[in-house]
PDB file of N, CA and C in Angstrom:
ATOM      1  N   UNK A   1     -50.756  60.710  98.334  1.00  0.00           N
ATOM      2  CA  UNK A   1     -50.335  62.080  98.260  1.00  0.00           C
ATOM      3  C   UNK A   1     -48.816  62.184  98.158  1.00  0.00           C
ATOM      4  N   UNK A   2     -48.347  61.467  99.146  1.00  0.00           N
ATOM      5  CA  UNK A   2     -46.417  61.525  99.309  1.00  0.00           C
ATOM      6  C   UNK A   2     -46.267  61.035  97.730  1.00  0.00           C
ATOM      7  N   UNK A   3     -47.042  59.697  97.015  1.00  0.00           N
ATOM      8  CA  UNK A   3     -46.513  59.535  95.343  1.00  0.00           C
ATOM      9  C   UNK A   3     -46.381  60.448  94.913  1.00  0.00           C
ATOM     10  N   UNK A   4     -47.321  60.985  94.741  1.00  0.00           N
ATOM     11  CA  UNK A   4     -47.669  62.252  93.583  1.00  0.00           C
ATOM     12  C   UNK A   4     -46.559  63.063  93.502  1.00  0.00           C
ATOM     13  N   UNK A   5     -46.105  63.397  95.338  1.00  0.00           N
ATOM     14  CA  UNK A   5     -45.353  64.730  95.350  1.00  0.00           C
ATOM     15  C   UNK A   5     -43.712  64.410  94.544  1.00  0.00           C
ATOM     16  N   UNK A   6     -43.503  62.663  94.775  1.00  0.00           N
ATOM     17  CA  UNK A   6     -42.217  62.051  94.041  1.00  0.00           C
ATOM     18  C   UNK A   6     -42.257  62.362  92.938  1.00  0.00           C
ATOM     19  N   UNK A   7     -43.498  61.708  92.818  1.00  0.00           N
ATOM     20  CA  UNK A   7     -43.856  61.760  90.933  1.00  0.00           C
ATOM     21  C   UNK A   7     -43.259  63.110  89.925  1.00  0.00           C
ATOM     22  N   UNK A   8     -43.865  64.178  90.519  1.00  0.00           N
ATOM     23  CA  UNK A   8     -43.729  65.586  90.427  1.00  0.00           C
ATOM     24  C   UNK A   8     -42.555  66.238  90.198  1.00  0.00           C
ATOM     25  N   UNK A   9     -41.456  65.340  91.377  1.00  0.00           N
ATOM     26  CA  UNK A   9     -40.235  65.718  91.680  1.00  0.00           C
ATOM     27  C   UNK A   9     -39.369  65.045  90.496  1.00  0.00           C
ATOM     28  N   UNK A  10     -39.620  64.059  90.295  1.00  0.00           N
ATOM     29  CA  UNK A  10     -38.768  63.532  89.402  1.00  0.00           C
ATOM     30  C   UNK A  10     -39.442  63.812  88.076  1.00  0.00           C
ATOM     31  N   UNK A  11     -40.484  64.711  87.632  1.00  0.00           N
ATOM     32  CA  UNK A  11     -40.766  64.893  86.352  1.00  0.00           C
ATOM     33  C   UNK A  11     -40.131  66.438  86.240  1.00  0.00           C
ATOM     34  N   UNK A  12     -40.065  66.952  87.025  1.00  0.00           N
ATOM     35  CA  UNK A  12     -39.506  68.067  87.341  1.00  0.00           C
ATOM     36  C   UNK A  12     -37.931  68.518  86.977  1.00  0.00           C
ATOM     37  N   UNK A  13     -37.100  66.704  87.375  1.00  0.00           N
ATOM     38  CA  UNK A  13     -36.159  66.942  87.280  1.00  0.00           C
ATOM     39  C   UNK A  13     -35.408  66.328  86.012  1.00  0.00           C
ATOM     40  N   UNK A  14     -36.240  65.528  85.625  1.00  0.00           N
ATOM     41  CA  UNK A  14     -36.486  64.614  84.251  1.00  0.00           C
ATOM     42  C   UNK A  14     -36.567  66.142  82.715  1.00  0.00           C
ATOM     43  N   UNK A  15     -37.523  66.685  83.272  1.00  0.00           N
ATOM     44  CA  UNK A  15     -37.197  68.303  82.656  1.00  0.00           C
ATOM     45  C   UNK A  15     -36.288  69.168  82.528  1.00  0.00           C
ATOM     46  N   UNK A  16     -36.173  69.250  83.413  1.00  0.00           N
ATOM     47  CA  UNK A  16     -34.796  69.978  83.238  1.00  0.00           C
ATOM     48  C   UNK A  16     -33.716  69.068  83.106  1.00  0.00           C
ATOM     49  N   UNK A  17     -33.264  68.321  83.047  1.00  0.00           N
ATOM     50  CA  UNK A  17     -32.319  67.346  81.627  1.00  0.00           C
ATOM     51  C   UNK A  17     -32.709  67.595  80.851  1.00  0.00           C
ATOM     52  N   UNK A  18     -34.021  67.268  80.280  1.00  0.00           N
ATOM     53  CA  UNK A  18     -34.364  67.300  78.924  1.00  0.00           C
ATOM     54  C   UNK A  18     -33.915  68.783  78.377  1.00  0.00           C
ATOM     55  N   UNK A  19     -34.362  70.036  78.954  1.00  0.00           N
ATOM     56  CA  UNK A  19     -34.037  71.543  78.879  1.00  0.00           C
ATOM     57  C   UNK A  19     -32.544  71.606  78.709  1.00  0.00           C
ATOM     58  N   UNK A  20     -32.059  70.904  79.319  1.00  0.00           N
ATOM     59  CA  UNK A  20     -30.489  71.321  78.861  1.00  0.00           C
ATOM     60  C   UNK A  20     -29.732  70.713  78.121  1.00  0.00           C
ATOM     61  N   UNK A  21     -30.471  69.360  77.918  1.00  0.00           N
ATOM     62  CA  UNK A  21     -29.582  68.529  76.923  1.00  0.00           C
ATOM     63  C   UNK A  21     -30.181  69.708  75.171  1.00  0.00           C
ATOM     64  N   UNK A  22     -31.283  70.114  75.218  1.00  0.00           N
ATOM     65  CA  UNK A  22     -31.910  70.646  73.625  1.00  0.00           C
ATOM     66  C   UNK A  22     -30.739  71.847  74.086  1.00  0.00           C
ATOM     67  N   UNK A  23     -30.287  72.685  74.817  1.00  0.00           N
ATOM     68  CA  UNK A  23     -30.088  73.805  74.750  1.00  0.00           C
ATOM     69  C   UNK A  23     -28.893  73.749  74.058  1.00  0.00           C
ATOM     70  N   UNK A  24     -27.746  72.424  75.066  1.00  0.00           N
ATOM     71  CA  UNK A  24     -26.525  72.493  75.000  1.00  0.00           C
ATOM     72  C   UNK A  24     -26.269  71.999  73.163  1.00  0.00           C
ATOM     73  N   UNK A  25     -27.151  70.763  73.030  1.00  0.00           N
ATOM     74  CA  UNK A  25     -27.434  70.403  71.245  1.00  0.00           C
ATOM     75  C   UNK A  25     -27.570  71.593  70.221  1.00  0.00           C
ATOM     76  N   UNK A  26     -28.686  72.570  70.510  1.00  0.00           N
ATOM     77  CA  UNK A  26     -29.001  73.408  69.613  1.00  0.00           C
ATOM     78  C   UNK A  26     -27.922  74.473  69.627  1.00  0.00           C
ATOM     79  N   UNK A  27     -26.638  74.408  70.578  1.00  0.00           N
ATOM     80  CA  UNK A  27     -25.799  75.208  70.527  1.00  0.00           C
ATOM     81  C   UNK A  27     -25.074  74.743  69.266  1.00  0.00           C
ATOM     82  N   UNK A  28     -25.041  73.779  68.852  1.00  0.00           N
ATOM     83  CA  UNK A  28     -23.801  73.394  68.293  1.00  0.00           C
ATOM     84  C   UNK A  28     -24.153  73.216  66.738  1.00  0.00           C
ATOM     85  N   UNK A  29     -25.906  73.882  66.635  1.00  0.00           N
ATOM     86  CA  UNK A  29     -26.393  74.158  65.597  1.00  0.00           C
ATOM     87  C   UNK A  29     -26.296  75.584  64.751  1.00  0.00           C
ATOM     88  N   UNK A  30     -25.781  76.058  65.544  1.00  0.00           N
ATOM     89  CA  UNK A  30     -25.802  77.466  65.412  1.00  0.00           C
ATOM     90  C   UNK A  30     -24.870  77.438  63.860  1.00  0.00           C
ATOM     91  N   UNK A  31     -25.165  78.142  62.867  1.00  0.00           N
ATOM     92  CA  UNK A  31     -24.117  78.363  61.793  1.00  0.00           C
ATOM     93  C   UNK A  31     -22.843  79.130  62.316  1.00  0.00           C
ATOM     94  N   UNK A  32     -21.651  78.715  61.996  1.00  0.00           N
ATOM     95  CA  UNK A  32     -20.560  79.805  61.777  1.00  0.00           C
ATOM     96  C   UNK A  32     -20.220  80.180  60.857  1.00  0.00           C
ATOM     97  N   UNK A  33     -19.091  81.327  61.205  1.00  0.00           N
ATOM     98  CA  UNK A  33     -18.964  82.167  59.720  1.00  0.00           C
ATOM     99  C   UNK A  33     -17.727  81.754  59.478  1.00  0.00           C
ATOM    100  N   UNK A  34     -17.517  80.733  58.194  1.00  0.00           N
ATOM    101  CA  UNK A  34     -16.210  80.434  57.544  1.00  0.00           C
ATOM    102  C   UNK A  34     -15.757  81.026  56.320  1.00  0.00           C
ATOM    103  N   UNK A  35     -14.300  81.711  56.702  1.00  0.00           N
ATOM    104  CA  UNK A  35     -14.002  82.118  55.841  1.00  0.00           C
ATOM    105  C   UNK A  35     -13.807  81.482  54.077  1.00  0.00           C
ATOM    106  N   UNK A  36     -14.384  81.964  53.228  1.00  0.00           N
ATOM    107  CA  UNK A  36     -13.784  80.341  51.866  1.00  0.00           C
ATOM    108  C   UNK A  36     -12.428  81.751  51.334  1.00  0.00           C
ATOM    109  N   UNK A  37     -11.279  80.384  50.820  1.00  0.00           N
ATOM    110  CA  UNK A  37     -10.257  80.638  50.264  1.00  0.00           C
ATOM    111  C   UNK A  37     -10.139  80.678  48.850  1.00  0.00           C
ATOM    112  N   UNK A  38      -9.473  80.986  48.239  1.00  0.00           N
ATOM    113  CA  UNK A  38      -9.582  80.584  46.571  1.00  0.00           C
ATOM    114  C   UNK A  38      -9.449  79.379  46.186  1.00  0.00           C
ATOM    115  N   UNK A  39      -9.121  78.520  47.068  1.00  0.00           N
ATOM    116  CA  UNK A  39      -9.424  77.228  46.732  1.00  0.00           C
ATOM    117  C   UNK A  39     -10.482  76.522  46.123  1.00  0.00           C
ATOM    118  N   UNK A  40     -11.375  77.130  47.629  1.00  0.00           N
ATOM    119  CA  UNK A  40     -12.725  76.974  46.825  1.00  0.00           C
ATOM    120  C   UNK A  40     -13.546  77.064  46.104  1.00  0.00           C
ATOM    121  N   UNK A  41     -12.993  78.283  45.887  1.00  0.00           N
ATOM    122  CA  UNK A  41     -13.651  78.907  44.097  1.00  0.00           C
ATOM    123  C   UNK A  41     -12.945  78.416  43.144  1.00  0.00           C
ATOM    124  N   UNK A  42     -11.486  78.064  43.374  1.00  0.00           N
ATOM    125  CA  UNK A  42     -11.075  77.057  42.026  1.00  0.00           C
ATOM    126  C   UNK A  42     -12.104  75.523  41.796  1.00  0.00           C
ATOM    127  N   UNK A  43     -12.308  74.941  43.251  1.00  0.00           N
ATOM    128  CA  UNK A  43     -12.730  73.552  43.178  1.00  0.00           C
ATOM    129  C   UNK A  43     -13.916  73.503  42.575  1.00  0.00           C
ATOM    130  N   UNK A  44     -15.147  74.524  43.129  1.00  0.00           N
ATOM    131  CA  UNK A  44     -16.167  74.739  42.610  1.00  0.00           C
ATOM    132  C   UNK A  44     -16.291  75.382  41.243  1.00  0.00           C
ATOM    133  N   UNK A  45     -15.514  76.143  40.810  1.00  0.00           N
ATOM    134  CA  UNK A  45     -15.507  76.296  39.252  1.00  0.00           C
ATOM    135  C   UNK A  45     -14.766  74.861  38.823  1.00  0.00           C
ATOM    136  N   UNK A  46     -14.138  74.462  38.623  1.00  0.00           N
ATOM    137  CA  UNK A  46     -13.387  73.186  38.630  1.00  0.00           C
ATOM    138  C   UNK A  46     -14.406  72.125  37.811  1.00  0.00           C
ATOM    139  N   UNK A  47     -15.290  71.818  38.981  1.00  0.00           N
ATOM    140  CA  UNK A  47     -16.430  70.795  39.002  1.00  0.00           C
ATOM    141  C   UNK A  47     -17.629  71.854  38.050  1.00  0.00           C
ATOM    142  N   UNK A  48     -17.508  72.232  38.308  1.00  0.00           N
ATOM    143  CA  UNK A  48     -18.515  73.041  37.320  1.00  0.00           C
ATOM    144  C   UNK A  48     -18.596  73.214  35.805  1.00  0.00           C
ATOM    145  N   UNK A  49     -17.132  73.200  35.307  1.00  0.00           N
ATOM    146  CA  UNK A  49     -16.760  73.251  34.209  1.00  0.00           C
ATOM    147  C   UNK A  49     -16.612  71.770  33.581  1.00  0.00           C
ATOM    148  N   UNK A  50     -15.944  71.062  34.754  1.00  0.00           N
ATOM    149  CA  UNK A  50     -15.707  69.676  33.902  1.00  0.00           C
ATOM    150  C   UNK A  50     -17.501  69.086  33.945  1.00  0.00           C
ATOM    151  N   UNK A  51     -18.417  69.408  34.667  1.00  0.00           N
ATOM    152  CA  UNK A  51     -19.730  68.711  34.759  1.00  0.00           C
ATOM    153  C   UNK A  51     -20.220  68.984  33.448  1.00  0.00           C
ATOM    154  N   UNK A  52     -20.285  70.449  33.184  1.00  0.00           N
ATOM    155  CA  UNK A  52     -20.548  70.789  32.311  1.00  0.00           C
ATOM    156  C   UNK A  52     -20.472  70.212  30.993  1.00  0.00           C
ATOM    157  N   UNK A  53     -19.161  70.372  30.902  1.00  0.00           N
ATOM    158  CA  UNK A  53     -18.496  69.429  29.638  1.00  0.00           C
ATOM    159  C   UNK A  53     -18.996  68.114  29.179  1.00  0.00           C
ATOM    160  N   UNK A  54     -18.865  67.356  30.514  1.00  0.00           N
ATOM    161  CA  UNK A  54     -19.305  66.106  30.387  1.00  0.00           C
ATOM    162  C   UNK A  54     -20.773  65.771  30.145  1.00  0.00           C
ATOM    163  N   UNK A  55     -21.392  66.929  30.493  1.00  0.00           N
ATOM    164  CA  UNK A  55     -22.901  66.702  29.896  1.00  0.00           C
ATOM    165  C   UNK A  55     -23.856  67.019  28.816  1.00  0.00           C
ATOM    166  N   UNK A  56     -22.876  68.095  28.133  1.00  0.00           N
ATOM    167  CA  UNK A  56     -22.363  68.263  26.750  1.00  0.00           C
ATOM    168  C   UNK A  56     -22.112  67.096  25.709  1.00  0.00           C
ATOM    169  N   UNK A  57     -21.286  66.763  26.080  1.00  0.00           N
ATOM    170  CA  UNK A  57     -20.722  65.470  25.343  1.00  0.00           C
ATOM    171  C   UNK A  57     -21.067  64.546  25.399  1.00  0.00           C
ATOM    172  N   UNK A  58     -22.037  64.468  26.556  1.00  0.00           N
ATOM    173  CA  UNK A  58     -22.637  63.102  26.789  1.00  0.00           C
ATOM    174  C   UNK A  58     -24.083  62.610  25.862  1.00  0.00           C
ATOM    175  N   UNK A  59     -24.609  64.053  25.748  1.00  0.00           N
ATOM    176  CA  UNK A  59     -25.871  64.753  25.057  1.00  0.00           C
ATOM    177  C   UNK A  59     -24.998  64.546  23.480  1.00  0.00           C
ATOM    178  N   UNK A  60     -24.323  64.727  23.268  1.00  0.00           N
ATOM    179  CA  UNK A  60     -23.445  64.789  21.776  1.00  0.00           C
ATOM    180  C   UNK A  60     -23.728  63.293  21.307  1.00  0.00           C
ATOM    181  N   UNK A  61     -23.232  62.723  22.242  1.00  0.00           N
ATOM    182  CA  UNK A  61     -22.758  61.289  22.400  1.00  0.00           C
ATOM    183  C   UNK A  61     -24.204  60.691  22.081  1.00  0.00           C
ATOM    184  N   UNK A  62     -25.092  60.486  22.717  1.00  0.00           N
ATOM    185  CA  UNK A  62     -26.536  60.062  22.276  1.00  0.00           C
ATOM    186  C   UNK A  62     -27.461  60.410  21.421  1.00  0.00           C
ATOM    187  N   UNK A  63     -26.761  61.409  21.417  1.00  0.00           N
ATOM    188  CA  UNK A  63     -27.583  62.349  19.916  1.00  0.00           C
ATOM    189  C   UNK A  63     -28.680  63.031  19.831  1.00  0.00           C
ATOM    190  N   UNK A  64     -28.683  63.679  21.191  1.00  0.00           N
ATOM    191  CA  UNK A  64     -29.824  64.598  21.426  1.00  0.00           C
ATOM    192  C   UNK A  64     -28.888  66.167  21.095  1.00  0.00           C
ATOM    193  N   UNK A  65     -27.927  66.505  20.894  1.00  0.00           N
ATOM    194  CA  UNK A  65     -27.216  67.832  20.342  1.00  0.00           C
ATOM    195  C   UNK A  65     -26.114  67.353  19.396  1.00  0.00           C
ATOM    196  N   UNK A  66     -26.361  68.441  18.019  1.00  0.00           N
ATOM    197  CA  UNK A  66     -25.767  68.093  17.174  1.00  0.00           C
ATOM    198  C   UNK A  66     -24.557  68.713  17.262  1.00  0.00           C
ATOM    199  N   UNK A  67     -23.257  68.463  16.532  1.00  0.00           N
ATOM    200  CA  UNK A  67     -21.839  68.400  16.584  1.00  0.00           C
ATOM    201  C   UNK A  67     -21.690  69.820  16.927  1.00  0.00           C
ATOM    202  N   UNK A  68     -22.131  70.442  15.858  1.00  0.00           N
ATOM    203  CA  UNK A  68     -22.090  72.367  15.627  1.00  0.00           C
ATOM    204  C   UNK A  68     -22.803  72.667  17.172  1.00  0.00           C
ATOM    205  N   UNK A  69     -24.258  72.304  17.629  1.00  0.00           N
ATOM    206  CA  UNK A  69     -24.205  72.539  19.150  1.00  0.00           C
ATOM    207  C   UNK A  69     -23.598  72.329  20.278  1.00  0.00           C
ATOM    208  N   UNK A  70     -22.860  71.222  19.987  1.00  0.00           N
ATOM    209  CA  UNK A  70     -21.962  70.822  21.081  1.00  0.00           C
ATOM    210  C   UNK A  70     -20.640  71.524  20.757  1.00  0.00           C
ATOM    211  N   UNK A  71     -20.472  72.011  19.853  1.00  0.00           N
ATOM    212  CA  UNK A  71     -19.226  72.975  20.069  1.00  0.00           C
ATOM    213  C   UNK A  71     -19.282  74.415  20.167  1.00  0.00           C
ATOM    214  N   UNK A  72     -20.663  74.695  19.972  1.00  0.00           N
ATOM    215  CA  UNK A  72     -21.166  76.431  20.032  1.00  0.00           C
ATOM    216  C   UNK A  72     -21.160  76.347  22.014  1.00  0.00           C
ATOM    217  N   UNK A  73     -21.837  75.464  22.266  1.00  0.00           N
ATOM    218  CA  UNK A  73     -22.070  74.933  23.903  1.00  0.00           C
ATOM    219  C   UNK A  73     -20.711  75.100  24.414  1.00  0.00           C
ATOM    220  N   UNK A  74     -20.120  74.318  24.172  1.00  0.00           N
ATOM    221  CA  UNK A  74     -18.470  74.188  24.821  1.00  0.00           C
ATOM    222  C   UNK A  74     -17.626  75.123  24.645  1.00  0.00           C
ATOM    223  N   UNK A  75     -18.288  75.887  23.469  1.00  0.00           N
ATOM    224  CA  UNK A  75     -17.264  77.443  23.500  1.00  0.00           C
ATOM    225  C   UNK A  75     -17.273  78.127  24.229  1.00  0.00           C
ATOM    226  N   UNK A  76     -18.864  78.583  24.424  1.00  0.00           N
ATOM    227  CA  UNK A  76     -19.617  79.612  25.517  1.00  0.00           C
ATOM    228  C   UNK A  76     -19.149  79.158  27.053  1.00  0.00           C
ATOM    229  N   UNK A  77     -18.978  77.767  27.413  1.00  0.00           N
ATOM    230  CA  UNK A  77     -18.551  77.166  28.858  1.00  0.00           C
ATOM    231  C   UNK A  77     -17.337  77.946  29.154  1.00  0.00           C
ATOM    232  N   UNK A  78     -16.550  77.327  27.649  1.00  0.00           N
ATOM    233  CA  UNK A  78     -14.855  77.911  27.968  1.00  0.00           C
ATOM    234  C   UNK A  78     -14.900  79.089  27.757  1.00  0.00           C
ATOM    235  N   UNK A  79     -15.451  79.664  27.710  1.00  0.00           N
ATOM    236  CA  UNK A  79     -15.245  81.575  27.550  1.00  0.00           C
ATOM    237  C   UNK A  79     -14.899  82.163  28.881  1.00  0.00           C
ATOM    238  N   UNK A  80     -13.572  82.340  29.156  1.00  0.00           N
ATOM    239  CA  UNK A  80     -12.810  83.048  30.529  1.00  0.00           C
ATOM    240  C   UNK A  80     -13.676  84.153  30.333  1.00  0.00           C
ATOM    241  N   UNK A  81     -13.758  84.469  31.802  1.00  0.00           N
ATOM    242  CA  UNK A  81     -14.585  85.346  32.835  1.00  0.00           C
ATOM    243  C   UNK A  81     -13.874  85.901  33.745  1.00  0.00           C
ATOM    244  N   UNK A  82     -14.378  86.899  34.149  1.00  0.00           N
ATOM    245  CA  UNK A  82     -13.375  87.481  35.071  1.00  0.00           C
ATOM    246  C   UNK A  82     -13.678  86.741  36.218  1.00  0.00           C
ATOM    247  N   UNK A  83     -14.501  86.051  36.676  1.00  0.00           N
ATOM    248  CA  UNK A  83     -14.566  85.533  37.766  1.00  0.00           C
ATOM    249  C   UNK A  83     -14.752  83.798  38.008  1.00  0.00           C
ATOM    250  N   UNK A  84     -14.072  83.513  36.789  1.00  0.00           N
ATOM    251  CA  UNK A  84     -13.818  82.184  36.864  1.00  0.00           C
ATOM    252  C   UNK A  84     -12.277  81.968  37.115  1.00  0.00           C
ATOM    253  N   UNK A  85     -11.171  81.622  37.737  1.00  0.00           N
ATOM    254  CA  UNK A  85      -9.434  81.758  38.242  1.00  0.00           C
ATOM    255  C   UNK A  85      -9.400  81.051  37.189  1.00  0.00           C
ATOM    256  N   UNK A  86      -8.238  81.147  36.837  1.00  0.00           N
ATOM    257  CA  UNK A  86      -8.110  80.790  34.671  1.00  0.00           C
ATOM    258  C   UNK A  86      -7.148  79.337  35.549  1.00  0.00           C
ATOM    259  N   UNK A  87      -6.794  78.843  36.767  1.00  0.00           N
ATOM    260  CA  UNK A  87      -6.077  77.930  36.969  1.00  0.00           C
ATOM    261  C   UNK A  87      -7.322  76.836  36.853  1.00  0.00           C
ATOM    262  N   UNK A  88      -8.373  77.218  37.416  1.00  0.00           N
ATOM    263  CA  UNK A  88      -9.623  75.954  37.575  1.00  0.00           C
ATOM    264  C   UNK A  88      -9.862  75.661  35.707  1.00  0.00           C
ATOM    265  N   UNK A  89     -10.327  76.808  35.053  1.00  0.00           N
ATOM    266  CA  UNK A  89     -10.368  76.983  33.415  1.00  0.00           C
ATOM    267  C   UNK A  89      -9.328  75.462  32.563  1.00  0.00           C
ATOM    268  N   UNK A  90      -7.899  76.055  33.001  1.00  0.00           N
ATOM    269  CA  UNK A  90      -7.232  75.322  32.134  1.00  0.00           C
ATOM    270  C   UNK A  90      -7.151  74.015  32.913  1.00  0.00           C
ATOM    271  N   UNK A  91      -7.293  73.476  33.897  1.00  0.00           N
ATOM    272  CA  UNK A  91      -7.160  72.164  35.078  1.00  0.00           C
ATOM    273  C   UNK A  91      -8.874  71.623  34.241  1.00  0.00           C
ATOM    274  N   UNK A  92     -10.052  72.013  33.919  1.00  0.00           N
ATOM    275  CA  UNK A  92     -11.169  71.431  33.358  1.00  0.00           C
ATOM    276  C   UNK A  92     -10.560  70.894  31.835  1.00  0.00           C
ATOM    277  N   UNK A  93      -9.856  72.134  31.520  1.00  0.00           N
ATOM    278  CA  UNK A  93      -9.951  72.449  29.922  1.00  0.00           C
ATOM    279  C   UNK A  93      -8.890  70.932  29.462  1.00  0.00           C
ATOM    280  N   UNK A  94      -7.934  70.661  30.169  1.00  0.00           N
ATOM    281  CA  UNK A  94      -7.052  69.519  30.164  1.00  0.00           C
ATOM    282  C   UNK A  94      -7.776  68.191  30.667  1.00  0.00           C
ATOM    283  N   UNK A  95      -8.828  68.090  31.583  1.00  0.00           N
ATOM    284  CA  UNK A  95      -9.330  67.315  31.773  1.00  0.00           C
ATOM    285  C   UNK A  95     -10.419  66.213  31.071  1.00  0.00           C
ATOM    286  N   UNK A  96     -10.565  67.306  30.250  1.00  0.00           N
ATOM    287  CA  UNK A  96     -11.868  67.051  29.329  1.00  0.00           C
ATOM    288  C   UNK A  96     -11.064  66.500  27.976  1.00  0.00           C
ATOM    289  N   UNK A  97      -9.854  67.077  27.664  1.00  0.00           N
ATOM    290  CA  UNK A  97      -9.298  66.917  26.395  1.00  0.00           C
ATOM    291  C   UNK A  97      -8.597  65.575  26.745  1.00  0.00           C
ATOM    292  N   UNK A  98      -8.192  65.164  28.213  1.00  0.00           N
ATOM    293  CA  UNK A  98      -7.652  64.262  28.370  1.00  0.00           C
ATOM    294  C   UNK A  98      -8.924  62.633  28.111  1.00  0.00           C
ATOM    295  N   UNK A  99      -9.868  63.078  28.939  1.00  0.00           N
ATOM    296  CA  UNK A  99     -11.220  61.822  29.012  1.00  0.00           C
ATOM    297  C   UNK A  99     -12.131  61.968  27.470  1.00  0.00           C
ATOM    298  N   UNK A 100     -12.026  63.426  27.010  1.00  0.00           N
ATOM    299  CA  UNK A 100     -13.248  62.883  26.119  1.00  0.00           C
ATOM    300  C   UNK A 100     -12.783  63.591  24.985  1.00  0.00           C
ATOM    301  N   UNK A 101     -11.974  63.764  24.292  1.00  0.00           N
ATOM    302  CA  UNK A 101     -11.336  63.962  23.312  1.00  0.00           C
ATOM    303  C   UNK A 101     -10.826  63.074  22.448  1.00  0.00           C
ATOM    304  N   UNK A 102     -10.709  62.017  22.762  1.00  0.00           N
ATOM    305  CA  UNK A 102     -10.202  60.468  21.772  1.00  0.00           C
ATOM    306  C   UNK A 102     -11.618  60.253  21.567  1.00  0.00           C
ATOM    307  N   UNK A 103     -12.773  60.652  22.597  1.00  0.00           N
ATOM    308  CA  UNK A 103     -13.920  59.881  22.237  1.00  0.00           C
ATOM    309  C   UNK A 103     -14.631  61.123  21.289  1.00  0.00           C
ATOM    310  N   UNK A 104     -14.234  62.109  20.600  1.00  0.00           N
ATOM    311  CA  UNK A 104     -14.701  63.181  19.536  1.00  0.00           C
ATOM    312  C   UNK A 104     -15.406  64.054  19.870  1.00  0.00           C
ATOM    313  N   UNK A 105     -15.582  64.335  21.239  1.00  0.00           N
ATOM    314  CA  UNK A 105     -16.098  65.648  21.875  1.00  0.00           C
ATOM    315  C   UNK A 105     -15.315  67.180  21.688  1.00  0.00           C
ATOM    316  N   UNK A 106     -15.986  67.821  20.292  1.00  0.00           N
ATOM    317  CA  UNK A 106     -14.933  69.193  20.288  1.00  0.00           C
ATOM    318  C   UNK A 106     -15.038  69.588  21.600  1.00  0.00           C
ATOM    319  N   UNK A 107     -13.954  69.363  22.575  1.00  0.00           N
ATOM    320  CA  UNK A 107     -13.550  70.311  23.592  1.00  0.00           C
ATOM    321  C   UNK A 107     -12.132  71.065  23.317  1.00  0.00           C
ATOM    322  N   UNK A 108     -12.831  72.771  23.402  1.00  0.00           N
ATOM    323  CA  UNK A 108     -11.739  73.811  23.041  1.00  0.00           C
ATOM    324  C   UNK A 108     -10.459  73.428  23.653  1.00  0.00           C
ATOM    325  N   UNK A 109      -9.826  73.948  23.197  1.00  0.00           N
ATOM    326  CA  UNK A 109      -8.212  73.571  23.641  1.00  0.00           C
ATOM    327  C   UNK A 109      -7.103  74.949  24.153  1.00  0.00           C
TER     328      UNK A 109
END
């Protein structure tokens, strides 16, 4: 009888650790609210534009899109938007002319 009542006691207290270790963990799960800067919308247009490009050209390159598509494609990419920051635009637009432009990818200029 005296086991049991140990037993009990220490499952008891074995619990409640367990209860507070999930509580204090799942605190730190919680989402916060971060502000994003224009940074981030440059970086993410950024990568977006040069991915783009590059998969364009890459498709050019193997010959699954023909020349005239790959430059109707790459026009429509580069077509400023009001909500693309024209700094991410021309930072792709140089990037692309820099890597894949010797290799004959019409990328607009």
């Amino acid at each position: 009888m005296i086991w049991v009542a140990l037993d009990s006691a220490n499952l008891t207290r074995n619990l409640k650790r367990v209860t507070i270790s999930l509580v204090a963990t799942s605190s730190m799960l919680l989402p916060l609210h971060v502000r994003a800067d224009i940074r981030d919308k440059q970086s993410y247009w950024y990568g977006f534009l040069v991915g783009s490009g590059i998969t364009v050209c890459a498709l050019l390159d193997i010959g699954l899109l023909s020349r005239n598509d790959a430059t109707d494609w790459l026009t429509e990419i580069f077509t400023q938007r009001s909500d693309i920051p024209s700094a991410a635009m021309e930072s792709a637009k140089q990037h692309l002319a820099e890597e894949l432009g010797p290799k004959g990818c019409p990328v607009p200029r």
